[in-house]
PDB file of N, CA and C in Angstrom:
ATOM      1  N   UNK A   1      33.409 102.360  87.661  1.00  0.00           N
ATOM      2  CA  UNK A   1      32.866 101.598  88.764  1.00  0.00           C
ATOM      3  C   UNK A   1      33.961 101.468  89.814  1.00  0.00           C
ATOM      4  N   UNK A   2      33.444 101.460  90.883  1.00  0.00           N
ATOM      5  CA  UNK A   2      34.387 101.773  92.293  1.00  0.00           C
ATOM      6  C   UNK A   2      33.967 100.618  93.401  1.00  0.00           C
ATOM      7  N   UNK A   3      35.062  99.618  93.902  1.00  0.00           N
ATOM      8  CA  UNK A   3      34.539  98.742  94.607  1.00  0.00           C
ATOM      9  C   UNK A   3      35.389  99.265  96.030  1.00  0.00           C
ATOM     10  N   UNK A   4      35.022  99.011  97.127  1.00  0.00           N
ATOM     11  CA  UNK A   4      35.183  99.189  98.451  1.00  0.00           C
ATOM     12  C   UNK A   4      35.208  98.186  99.007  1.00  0.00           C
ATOM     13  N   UNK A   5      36.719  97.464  99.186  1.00  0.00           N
ATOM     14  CA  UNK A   5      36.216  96.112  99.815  1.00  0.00           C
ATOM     15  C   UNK A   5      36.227  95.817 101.009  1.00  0.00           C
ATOM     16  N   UNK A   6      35.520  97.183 102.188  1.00  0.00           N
ATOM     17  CA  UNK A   6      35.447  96.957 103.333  1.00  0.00           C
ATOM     18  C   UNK A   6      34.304  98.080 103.664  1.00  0.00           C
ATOM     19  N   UNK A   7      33.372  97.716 105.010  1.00  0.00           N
ATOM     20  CA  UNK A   7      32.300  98.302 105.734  1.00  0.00           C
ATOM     21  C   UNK A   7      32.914  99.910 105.825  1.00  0.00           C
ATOM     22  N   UNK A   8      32.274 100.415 105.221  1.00  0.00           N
ATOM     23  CA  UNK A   8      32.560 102.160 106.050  1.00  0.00           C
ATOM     24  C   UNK A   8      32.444 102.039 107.372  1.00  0.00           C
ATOM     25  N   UNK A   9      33.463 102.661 107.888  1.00  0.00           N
ATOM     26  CA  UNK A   9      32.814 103.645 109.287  1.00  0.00           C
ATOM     27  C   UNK A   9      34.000 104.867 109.116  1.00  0.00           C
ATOM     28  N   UNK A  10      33.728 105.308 110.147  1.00  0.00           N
ATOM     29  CA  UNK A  10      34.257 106.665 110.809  1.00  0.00           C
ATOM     30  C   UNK A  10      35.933 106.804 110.504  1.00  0.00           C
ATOM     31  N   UNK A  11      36.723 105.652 110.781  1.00  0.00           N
ATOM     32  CA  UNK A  11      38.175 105.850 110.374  1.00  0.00           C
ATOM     33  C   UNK A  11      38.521 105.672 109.042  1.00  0.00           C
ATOM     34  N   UNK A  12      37.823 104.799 108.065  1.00  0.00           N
ATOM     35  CA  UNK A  12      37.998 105.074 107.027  1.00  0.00           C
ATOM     36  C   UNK A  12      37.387 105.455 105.742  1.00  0.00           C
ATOM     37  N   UNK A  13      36.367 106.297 106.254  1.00  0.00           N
ATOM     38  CA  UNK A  13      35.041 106.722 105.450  1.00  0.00           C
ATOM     39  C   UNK A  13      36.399 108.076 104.753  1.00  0.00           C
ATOM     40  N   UNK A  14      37.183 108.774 105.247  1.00  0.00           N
ATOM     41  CA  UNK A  14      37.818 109.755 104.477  1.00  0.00           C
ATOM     42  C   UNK A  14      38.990 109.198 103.083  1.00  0.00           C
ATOM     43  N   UNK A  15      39.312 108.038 103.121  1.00  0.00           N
ATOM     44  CA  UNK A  15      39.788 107.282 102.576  1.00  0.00           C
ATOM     45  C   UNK A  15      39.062 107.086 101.077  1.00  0.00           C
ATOM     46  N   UNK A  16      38.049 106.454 101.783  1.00  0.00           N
ATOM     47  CA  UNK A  16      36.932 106.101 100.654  1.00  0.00           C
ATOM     48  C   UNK A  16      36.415 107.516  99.897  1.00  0.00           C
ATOM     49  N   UNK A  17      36.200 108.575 100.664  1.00  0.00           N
ATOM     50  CA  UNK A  17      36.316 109.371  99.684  1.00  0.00           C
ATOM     51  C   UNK A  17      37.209 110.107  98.286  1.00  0.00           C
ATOM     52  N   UNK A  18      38.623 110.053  99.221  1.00  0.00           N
ATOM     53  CA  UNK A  18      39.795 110.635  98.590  1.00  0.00           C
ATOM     54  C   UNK A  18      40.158 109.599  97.359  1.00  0.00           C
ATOM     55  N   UNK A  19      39.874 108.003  97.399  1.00  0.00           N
ATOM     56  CA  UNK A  19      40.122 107.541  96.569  1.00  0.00           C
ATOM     57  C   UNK A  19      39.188 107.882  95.602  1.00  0.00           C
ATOM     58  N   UNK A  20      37.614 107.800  95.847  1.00  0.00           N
ATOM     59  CA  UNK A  20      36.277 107.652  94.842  1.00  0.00           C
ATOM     60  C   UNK A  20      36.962 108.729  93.844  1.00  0.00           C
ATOM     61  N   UNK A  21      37.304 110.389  94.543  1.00  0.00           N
ATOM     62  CA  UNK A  21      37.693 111.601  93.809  1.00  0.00           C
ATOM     63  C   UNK A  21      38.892 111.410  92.833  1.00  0.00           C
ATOM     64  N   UNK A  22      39.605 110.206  93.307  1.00  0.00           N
ATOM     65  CA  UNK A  22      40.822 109.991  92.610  1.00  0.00           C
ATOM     66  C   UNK A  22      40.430 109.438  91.347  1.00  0.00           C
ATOM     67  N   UNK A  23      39.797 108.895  91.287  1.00  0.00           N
ATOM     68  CA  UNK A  23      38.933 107.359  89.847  1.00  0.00           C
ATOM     69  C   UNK A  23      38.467 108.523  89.105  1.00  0.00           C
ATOM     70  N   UNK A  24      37.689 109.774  89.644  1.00  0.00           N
ATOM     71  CA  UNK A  24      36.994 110.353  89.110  1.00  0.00           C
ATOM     72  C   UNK A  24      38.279 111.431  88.122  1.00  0.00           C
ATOM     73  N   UNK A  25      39.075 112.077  88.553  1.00  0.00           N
ATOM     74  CA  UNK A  25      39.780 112.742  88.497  1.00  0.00           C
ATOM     75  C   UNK A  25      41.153 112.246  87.131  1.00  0.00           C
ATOM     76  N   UNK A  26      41.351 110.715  87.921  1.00  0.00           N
ATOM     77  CA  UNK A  26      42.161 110.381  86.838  1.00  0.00           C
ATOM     78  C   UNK A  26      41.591 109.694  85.506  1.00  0.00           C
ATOM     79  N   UNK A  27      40.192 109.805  85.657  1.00  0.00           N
ATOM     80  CA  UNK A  27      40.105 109.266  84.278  1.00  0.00           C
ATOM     81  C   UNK A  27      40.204 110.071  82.586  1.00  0.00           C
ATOM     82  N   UNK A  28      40.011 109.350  81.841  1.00  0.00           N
ATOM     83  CA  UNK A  28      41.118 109.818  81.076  1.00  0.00           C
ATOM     84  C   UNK A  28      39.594 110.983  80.164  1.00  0.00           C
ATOM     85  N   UNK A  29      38.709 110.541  80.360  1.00  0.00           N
ATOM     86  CA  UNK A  29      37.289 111.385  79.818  1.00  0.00           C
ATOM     87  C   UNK A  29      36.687 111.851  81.298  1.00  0.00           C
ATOM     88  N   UNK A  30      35.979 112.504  81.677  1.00  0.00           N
ATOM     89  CA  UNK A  30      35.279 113.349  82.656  1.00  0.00           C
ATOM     90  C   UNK A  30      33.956 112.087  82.765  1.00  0.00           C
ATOM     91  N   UNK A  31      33.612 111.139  83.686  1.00  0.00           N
ATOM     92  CA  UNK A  31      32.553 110.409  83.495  1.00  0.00           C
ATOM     93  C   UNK A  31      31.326 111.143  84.053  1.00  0.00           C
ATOM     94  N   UNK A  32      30.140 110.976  83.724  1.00  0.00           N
ATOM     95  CA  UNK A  32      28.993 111.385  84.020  1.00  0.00           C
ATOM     96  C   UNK A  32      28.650 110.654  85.774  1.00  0.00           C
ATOM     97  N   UNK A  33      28.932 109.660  85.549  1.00  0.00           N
ATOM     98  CA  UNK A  33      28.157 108.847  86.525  1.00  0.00           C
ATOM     99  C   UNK A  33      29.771 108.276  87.515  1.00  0.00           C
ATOM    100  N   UNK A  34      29.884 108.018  88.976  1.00  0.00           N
ATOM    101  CA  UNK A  34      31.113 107.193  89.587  1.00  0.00           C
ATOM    102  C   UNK A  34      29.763 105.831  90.352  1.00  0.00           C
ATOM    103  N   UNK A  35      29.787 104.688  89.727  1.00  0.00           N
ATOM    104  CA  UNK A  35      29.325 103.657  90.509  1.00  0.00           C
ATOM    105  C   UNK A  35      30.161 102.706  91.423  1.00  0.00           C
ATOM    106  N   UNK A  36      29.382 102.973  92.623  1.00  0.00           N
ATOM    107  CA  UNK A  36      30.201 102.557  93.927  1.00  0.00           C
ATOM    108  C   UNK A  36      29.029 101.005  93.965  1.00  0.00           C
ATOM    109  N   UNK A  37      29.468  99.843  94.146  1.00  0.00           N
ATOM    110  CA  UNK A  37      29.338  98.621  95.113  1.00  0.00           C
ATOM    111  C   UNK A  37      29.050  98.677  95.845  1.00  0.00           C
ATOM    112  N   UNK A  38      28.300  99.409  96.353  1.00  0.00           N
ATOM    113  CA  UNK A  38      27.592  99.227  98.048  1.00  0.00           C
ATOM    114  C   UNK A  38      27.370  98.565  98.948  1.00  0.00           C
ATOM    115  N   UNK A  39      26.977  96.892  98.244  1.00  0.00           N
ATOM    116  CA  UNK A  39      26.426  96.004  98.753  1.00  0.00           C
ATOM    117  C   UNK A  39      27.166  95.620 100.254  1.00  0.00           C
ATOM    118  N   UNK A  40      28.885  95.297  99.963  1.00  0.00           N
ATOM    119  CA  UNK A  40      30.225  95.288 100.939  1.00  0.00           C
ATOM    120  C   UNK A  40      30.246  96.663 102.294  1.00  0.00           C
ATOM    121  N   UNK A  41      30.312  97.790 101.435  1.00  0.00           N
ATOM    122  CA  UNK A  41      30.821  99.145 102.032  1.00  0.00           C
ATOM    123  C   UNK A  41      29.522 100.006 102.639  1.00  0.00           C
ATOM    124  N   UNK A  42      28.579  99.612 102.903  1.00  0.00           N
ATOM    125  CA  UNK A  42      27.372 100.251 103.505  1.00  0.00           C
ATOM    126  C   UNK A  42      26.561  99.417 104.011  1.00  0.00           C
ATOM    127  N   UNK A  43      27.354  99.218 105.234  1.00  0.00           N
ATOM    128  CA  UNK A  43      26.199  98.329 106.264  1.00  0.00           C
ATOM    129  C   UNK A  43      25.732  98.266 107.227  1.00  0.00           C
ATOM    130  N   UNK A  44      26.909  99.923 108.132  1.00  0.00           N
ATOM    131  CA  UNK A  44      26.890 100.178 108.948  1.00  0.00           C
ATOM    132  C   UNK A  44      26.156 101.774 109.097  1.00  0.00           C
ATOM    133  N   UNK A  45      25.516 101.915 110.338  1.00  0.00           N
ATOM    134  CA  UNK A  45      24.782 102.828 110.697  1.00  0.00           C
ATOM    135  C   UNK A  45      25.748 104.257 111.225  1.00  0.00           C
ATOM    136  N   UNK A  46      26.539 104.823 110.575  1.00  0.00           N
ATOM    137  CA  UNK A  46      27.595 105.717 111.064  1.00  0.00           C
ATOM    138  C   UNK A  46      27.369 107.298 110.912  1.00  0.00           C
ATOM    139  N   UNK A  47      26.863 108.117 111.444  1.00  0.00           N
ATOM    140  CA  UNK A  47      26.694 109.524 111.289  1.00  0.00           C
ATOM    141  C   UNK A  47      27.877 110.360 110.710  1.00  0.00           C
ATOM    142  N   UNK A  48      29.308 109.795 110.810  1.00  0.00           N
ATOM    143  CA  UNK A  48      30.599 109.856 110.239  1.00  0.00           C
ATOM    144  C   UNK A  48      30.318 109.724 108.578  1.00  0.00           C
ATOM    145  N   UNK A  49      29.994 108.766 108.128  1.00  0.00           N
ATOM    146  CA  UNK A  49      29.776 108.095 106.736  1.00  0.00           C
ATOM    147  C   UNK A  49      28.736 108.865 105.997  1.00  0.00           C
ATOM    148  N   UNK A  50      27.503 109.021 106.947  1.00  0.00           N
ATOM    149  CA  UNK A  50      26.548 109.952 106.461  1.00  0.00           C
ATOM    150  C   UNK A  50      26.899 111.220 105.641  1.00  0.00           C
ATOM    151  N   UNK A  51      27.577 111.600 106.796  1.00  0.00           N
ATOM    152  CA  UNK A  51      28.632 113.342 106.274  1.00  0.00           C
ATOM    153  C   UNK A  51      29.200 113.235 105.547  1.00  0.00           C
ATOM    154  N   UNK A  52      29.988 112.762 105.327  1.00  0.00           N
ATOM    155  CA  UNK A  52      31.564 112.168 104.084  1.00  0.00           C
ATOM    156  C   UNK A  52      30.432 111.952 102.792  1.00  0.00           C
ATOM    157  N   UNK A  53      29.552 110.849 102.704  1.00  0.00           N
ATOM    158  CA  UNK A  53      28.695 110.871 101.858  1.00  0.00           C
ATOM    159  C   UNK A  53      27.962 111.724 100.941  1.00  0.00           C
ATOM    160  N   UNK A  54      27.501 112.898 102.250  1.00  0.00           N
ATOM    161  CA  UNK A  54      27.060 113.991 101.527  1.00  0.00           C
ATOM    162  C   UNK A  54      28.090 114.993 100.846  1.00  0.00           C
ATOM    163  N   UNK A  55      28.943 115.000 101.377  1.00  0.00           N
ATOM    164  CA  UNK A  55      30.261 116.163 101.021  1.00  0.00           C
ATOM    165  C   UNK A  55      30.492 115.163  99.767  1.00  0.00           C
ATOM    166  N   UNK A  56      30.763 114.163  99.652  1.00  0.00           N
ATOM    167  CA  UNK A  56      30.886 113.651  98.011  1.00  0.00           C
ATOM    168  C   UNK A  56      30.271 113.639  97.346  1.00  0.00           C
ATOM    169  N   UNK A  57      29.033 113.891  97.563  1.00  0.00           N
ATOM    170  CA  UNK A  57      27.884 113.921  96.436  1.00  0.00           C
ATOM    171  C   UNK A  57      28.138 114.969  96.269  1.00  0.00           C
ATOM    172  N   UNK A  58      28.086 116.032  97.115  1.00  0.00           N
ATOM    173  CA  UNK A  58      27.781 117.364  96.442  1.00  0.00           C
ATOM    174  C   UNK A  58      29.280 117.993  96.076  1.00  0.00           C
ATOM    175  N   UNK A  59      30.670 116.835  96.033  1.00  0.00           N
ATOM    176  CA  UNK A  59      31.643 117.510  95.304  1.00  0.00           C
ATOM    177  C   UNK A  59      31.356 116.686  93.715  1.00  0.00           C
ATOM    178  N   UNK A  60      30.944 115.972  94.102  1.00  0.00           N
ATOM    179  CA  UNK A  60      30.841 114.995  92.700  1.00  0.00           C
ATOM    180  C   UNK A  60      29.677 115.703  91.914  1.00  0.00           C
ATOM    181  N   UNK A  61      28.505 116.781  92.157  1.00  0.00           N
ATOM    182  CA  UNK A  61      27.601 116.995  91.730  1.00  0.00           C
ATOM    183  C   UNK A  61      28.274 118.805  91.314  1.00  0.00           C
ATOM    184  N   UNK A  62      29.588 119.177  91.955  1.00  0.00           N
ATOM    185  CA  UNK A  62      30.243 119.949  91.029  1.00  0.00           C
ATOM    186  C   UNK A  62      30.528 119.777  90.342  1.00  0.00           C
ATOM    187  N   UNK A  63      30.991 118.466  89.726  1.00  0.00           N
ATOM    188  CA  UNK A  63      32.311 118.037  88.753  1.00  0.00           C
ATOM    189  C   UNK A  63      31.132 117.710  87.721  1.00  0.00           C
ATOM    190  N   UNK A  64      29.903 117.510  87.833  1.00  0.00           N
ATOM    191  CA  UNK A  64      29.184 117.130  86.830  1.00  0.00           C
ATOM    192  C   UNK A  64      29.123 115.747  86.791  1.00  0.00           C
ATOM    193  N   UNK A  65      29.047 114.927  87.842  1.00  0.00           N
ATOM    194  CA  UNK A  65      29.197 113.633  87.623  1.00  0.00           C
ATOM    195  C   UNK A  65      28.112 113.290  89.095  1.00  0.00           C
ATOM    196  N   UNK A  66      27.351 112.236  88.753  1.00  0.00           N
ATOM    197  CA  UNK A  66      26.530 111.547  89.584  1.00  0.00           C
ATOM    198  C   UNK A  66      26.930 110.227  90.265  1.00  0.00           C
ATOM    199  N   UNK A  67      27.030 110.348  91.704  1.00  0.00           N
ATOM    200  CA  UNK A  67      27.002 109.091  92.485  1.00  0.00           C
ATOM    201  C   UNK A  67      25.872 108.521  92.595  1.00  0.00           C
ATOM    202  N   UNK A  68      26.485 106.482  92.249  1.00  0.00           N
ATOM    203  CA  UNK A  68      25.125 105.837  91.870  1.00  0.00           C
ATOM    204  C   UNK A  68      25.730 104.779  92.845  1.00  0.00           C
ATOM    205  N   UNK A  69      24.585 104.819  93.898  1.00  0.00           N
ATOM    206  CA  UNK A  69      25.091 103.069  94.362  1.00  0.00           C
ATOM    207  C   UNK A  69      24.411 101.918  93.806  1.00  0.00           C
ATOM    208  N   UNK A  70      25.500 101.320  93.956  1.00  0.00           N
ATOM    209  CA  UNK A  70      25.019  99.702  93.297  1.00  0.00           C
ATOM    210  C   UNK A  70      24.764  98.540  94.288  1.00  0.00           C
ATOM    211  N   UNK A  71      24.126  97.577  93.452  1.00  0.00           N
ATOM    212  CA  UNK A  71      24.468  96.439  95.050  1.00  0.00           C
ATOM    213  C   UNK A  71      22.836  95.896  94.774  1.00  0.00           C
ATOM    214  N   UNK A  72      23.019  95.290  95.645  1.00  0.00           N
ATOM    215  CA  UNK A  72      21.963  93.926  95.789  1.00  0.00           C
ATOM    216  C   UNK A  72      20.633  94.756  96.317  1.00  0.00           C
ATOM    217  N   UNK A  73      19.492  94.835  95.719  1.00  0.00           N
ATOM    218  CA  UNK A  73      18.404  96.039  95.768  1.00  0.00           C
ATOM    219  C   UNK A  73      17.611  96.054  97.183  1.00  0.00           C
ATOM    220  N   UNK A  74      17.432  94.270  96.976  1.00  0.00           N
ATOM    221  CA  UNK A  74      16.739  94.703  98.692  1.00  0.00           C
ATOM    222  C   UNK A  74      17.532  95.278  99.850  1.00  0.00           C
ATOM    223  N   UNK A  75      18.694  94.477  99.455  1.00  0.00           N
ATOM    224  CA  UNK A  75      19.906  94.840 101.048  1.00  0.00           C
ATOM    225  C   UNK A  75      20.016  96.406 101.197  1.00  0.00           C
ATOM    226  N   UNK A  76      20.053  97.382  99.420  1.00  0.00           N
ATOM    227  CA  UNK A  76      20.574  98.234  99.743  1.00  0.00           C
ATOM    228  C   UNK A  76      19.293  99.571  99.887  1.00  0.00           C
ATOM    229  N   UNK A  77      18.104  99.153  99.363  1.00  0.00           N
ATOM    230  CA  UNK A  77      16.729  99.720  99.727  1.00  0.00           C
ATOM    231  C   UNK A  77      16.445 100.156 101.063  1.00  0.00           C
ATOM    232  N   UNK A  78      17.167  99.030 101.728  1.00  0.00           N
ATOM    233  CA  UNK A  78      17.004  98.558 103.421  1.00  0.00           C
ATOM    234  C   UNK A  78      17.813  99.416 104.120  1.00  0.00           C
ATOM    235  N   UNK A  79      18.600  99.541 103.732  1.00  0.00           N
ATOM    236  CA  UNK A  79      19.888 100.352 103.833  1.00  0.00           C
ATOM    237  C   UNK A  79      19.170 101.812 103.984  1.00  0.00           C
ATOM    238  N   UNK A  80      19.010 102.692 102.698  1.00  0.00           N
ATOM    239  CA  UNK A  80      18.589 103.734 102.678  1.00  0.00           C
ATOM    240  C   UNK A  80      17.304 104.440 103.213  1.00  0.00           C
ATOM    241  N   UNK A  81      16.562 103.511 103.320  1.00  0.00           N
ATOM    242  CA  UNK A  81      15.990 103.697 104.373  1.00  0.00           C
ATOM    243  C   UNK A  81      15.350 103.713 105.639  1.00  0.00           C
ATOM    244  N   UNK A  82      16.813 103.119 106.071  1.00  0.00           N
ATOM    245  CA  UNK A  82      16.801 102.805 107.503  1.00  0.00           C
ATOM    246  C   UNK A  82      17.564 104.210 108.132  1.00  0.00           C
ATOM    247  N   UNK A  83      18.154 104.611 106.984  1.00  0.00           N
ATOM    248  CA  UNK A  83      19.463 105.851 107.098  1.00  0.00           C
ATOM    249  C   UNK A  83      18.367 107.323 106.377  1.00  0.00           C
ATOM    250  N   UNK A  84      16.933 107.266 106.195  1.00  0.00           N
ATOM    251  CA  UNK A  84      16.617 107.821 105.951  1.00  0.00           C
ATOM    252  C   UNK A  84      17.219 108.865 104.870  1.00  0.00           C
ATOM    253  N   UNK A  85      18.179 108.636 103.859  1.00  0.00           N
ATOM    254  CA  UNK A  85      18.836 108.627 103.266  1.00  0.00           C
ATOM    255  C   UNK A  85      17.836 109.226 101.586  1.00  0.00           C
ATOM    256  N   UNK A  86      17.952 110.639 101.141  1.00  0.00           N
ATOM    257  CA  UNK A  86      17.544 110.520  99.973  1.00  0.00           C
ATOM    258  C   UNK A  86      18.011 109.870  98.764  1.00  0.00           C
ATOM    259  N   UNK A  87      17.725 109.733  97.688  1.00  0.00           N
ATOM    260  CA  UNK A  87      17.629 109.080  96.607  1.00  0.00           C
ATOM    261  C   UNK A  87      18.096 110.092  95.295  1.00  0.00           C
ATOM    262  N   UNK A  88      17.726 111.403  95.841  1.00  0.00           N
ATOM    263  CA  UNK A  88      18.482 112.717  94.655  1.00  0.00           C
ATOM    264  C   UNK A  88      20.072 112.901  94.858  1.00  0.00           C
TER     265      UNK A  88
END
């Protein structure tokens, strides 16, 4: 589990990636799943974040491991699809 204790945007959405890959990388078994906290780190509407987002899923969906956001269901329902955002 991966907490972000600040809003993505654009300057530090590359951050947030390089670390997520890091958790993933240094752990000591290969995890199936990296759960990110969302509720904090996705609140903002950023076409920056969007991208970074997708490029981690689909490096994380090399490694064999699934990004799952977490977080408070309505806030983050609201979220995804306001960002038109799939769910695969």
């Amino acid at each position: 589990m991966y907490r972000f204790n600040s809003p993505l945007t654009y300057f530090n959405v590359g951050y947030f990636k390089k670390r997520a890959l890091q958790h993933v990388e240094r752990a000591s078994n290969r995890p199936a799943w990296l759960v990110v906290d969302a509720t904090v780190s996705f609140t903002y509407d950023d076409v920056s974040v969007f991208a970074v987002l997708d490029e981690l899923i689909t490096e994380l969906k090399e490694k064999g491991v699934t990004l799952v956001l977490a977080g408070r269901r309505t806030e983050l329902n609201y979220w995804i699809k306001q960002n038109k955002l799939s769910r695969s």
